[in-house]
C-alpha atoms as a PDB file:
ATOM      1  CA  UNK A   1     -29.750 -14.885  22.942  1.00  0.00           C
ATOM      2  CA  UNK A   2     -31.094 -17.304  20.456  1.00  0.00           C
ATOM      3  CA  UNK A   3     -33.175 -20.356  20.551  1.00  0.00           C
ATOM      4  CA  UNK A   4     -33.503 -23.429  18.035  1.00  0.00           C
ATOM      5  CA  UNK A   5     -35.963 -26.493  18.094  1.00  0.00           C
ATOM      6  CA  UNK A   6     -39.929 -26.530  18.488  1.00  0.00           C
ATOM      7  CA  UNK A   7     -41.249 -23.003  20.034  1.00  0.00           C
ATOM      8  CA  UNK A   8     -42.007 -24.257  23.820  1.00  0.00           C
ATOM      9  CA  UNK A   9     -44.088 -21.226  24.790  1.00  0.00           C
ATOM     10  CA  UNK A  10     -40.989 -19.238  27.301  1.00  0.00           C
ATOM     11  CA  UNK A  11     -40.715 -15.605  26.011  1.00  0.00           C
ATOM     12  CA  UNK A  12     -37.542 -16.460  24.975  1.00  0.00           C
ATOM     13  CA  UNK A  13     -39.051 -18.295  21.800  1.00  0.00           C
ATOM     14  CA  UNK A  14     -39.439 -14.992  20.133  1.00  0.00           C
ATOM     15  CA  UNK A  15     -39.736 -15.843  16.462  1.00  0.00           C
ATOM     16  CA  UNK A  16     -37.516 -13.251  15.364  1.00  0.00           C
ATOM     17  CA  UNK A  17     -34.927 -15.109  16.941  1.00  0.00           C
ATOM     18  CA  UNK A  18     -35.411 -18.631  16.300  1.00  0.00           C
ATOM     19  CA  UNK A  19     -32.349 -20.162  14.754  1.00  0.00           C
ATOM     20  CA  UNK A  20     -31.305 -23.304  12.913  1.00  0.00           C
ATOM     21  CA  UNK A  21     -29.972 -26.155  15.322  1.00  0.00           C
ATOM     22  CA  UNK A  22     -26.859 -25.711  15.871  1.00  0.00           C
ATOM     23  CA  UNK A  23     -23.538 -28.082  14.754  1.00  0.00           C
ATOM     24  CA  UNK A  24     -21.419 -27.645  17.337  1.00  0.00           C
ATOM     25  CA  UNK A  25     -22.487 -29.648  20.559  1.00  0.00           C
ATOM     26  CA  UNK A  26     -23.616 -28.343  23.714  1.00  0.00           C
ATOM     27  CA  UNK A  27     -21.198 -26.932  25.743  1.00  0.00           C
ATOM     28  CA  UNK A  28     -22.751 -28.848  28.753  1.00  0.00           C
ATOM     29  CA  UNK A  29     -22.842 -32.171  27.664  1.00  0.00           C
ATOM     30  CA  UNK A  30     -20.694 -32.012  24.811  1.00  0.00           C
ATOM     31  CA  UNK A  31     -23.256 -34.269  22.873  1.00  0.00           C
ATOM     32  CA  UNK A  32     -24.443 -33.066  19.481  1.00  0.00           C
ATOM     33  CA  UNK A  33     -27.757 -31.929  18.384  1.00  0.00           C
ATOM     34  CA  UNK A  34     -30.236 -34.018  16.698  1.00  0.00           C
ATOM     35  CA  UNK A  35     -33.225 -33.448  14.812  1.00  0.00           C
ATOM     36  CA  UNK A  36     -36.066 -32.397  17.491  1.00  0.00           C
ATOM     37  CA  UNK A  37     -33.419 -30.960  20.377  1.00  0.00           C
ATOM     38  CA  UNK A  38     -34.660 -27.777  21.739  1.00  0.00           C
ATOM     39  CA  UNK A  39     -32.311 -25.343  23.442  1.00  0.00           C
ATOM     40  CA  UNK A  40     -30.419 -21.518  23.330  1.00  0.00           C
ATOM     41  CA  UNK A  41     -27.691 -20.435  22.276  1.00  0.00           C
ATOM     42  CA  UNK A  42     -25.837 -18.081  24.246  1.00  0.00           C
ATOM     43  CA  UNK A  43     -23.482 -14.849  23.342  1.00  0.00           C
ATOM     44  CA  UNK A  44     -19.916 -15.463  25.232  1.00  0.00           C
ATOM     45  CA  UNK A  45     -17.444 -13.003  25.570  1.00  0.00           C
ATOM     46  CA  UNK A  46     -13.873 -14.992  26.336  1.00  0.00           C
ATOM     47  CA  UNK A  47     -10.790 -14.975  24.926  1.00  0.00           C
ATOM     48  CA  UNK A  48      -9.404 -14.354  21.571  1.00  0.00           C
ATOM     49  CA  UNK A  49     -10.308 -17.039  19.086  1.00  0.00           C
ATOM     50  CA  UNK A  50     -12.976 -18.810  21.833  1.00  0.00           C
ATOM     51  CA  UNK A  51     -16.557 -18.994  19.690  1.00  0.00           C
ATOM     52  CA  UNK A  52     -19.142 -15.719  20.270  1.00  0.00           C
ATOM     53  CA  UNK A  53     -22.024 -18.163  21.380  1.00  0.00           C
ATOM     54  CA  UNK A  54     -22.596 -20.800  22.940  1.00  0.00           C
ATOM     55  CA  UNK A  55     -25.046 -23.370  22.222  1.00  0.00           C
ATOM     56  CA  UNK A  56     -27.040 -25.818  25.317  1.00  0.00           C
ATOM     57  CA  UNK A  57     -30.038 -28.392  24.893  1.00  0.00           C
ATOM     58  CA  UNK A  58     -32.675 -26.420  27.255  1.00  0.00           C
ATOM     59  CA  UNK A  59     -32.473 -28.993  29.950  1.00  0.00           C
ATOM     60  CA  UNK A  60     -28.642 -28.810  29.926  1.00  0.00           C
ATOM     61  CA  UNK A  61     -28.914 -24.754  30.961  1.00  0.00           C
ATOM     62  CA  UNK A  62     -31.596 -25.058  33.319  1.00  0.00           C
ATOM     63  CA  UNK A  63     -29.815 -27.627  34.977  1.00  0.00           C
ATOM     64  CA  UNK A  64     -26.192 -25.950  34.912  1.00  0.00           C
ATOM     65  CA  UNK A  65     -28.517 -22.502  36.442  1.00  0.00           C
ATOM     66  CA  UNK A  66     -29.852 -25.137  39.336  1.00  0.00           C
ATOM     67  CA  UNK A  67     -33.566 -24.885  37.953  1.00  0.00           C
ATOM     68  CA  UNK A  68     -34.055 -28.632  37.321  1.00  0.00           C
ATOM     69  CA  UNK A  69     -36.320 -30.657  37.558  1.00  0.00           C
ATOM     70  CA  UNK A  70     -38.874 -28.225  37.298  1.00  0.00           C
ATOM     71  CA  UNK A  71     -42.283 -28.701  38.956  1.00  0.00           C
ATOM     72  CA  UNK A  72     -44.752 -26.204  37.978  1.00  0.00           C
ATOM     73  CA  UNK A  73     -48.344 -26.381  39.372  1.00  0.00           C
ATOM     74  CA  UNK A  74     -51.038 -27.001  36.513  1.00  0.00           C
ATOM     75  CA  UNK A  75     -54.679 -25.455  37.060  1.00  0.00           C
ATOM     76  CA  UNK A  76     -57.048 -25.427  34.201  1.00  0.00           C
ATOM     77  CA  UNK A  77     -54.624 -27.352  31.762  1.00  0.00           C
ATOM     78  CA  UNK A  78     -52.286 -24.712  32.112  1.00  0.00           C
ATOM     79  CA  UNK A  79     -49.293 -24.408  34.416  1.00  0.00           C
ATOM     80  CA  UNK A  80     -49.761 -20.880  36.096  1.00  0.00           C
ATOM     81  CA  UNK A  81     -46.533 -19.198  35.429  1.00  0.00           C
ATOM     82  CA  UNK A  82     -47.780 -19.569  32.171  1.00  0.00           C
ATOM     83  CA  UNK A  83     -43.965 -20.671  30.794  1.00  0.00           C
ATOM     84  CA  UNK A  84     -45.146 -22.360  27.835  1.00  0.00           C
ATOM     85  CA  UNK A  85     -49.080 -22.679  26.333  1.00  0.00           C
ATOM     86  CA  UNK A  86     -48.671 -26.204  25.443  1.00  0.00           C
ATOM     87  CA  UNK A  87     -49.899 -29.332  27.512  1.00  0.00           C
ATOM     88  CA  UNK A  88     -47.576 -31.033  30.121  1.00  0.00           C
ATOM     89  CA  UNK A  89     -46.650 -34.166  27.676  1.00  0.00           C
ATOM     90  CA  UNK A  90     -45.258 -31.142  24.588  1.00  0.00           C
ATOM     91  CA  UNK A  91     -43.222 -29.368  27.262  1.00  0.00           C
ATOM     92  CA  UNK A  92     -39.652 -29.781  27.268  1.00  0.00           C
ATOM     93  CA  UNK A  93     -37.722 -32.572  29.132  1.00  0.00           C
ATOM     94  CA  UNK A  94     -37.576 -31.660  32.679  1.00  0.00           C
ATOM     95  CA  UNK A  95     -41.127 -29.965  33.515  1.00  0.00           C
ATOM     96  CA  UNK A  96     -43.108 -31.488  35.862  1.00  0.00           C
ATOM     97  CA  UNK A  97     -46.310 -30.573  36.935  1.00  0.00           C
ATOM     98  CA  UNK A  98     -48.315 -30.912  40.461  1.00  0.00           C
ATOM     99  CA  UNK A  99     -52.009 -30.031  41.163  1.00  0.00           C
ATOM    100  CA  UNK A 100     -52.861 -27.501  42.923  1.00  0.00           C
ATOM    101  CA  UNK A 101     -53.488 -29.088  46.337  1.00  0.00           C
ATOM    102  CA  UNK A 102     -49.852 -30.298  46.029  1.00  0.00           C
ATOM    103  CA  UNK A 103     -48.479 -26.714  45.496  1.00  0.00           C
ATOM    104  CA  UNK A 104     -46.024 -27.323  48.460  1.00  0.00           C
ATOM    105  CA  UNK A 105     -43.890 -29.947  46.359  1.00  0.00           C
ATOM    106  CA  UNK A 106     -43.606 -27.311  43.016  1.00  0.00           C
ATOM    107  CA  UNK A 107     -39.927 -25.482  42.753  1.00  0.00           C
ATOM    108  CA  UNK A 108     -41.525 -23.374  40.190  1.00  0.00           C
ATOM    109  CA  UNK A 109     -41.366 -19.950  42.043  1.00  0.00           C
ATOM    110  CA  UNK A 110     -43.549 -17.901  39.615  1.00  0.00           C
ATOM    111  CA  UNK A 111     -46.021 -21.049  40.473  1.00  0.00           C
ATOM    112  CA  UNK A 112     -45.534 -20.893  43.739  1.00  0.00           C
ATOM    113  CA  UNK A 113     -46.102 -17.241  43.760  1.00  0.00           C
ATOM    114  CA  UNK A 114     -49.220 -17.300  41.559  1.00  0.00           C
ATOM    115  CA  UNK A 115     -51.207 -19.996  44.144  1.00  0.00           C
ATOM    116  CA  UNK A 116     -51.302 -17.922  46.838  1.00  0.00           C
END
């Protein structure tokens, strides 16, 4: 797996494995990339002549895997699943954050997890 766009932090954003945006569109929304999109592409095994990866804006996959919106709880400045080390207006389209007293409305489960 591959990612392209501005490093948000995940340990997917391994730098090793950054890669240019891509020019096909996402295979969720079928829109192209722009400048500035962030998102993976992913290896895909299908038939004969189908493409080897496919490529989704990040919000497109978490949303086709059910994990959108997002709501992380924040303590310190940082959300404590620790998914990216920037503050909550850089992270990616889709991430929410809740303070700590509010940890019952998060859907972050590594959040969730780390309150107790």
């Amino acid at each position: 797996m591959r990612w392209f766009g501005a490093n948000w932090g995940a340990p997917v954003c391994d730098p090793d494995k950054h890669a240019p945006t891509p020019t096909a569109p996402c295979s969720r929304c079928l829109k192209l990339f722009v400048e500035g999109d962030q998102g993976i592409i992913m290896p895909f095994c299908g038939n004969p002549g189908d493409p080897h990866e496919l490529p989704y804006h990040h919000e497109c996959l978490m949303e086709s895997l059910g994990l959108m919106p997002r709501v992380h709880i924040l303590y310190q400045g940082a959300p404590l699943c620790r998914f990216s080390a920037e503050v909550p207006g850089k992270w990616p389209k889709g991430h929410k954050w809740v303070d700590l007293r509010d940890r019952n409305e998060a859907t972050c489960p590594t959040c969730k997890l780390e309150s107790k």
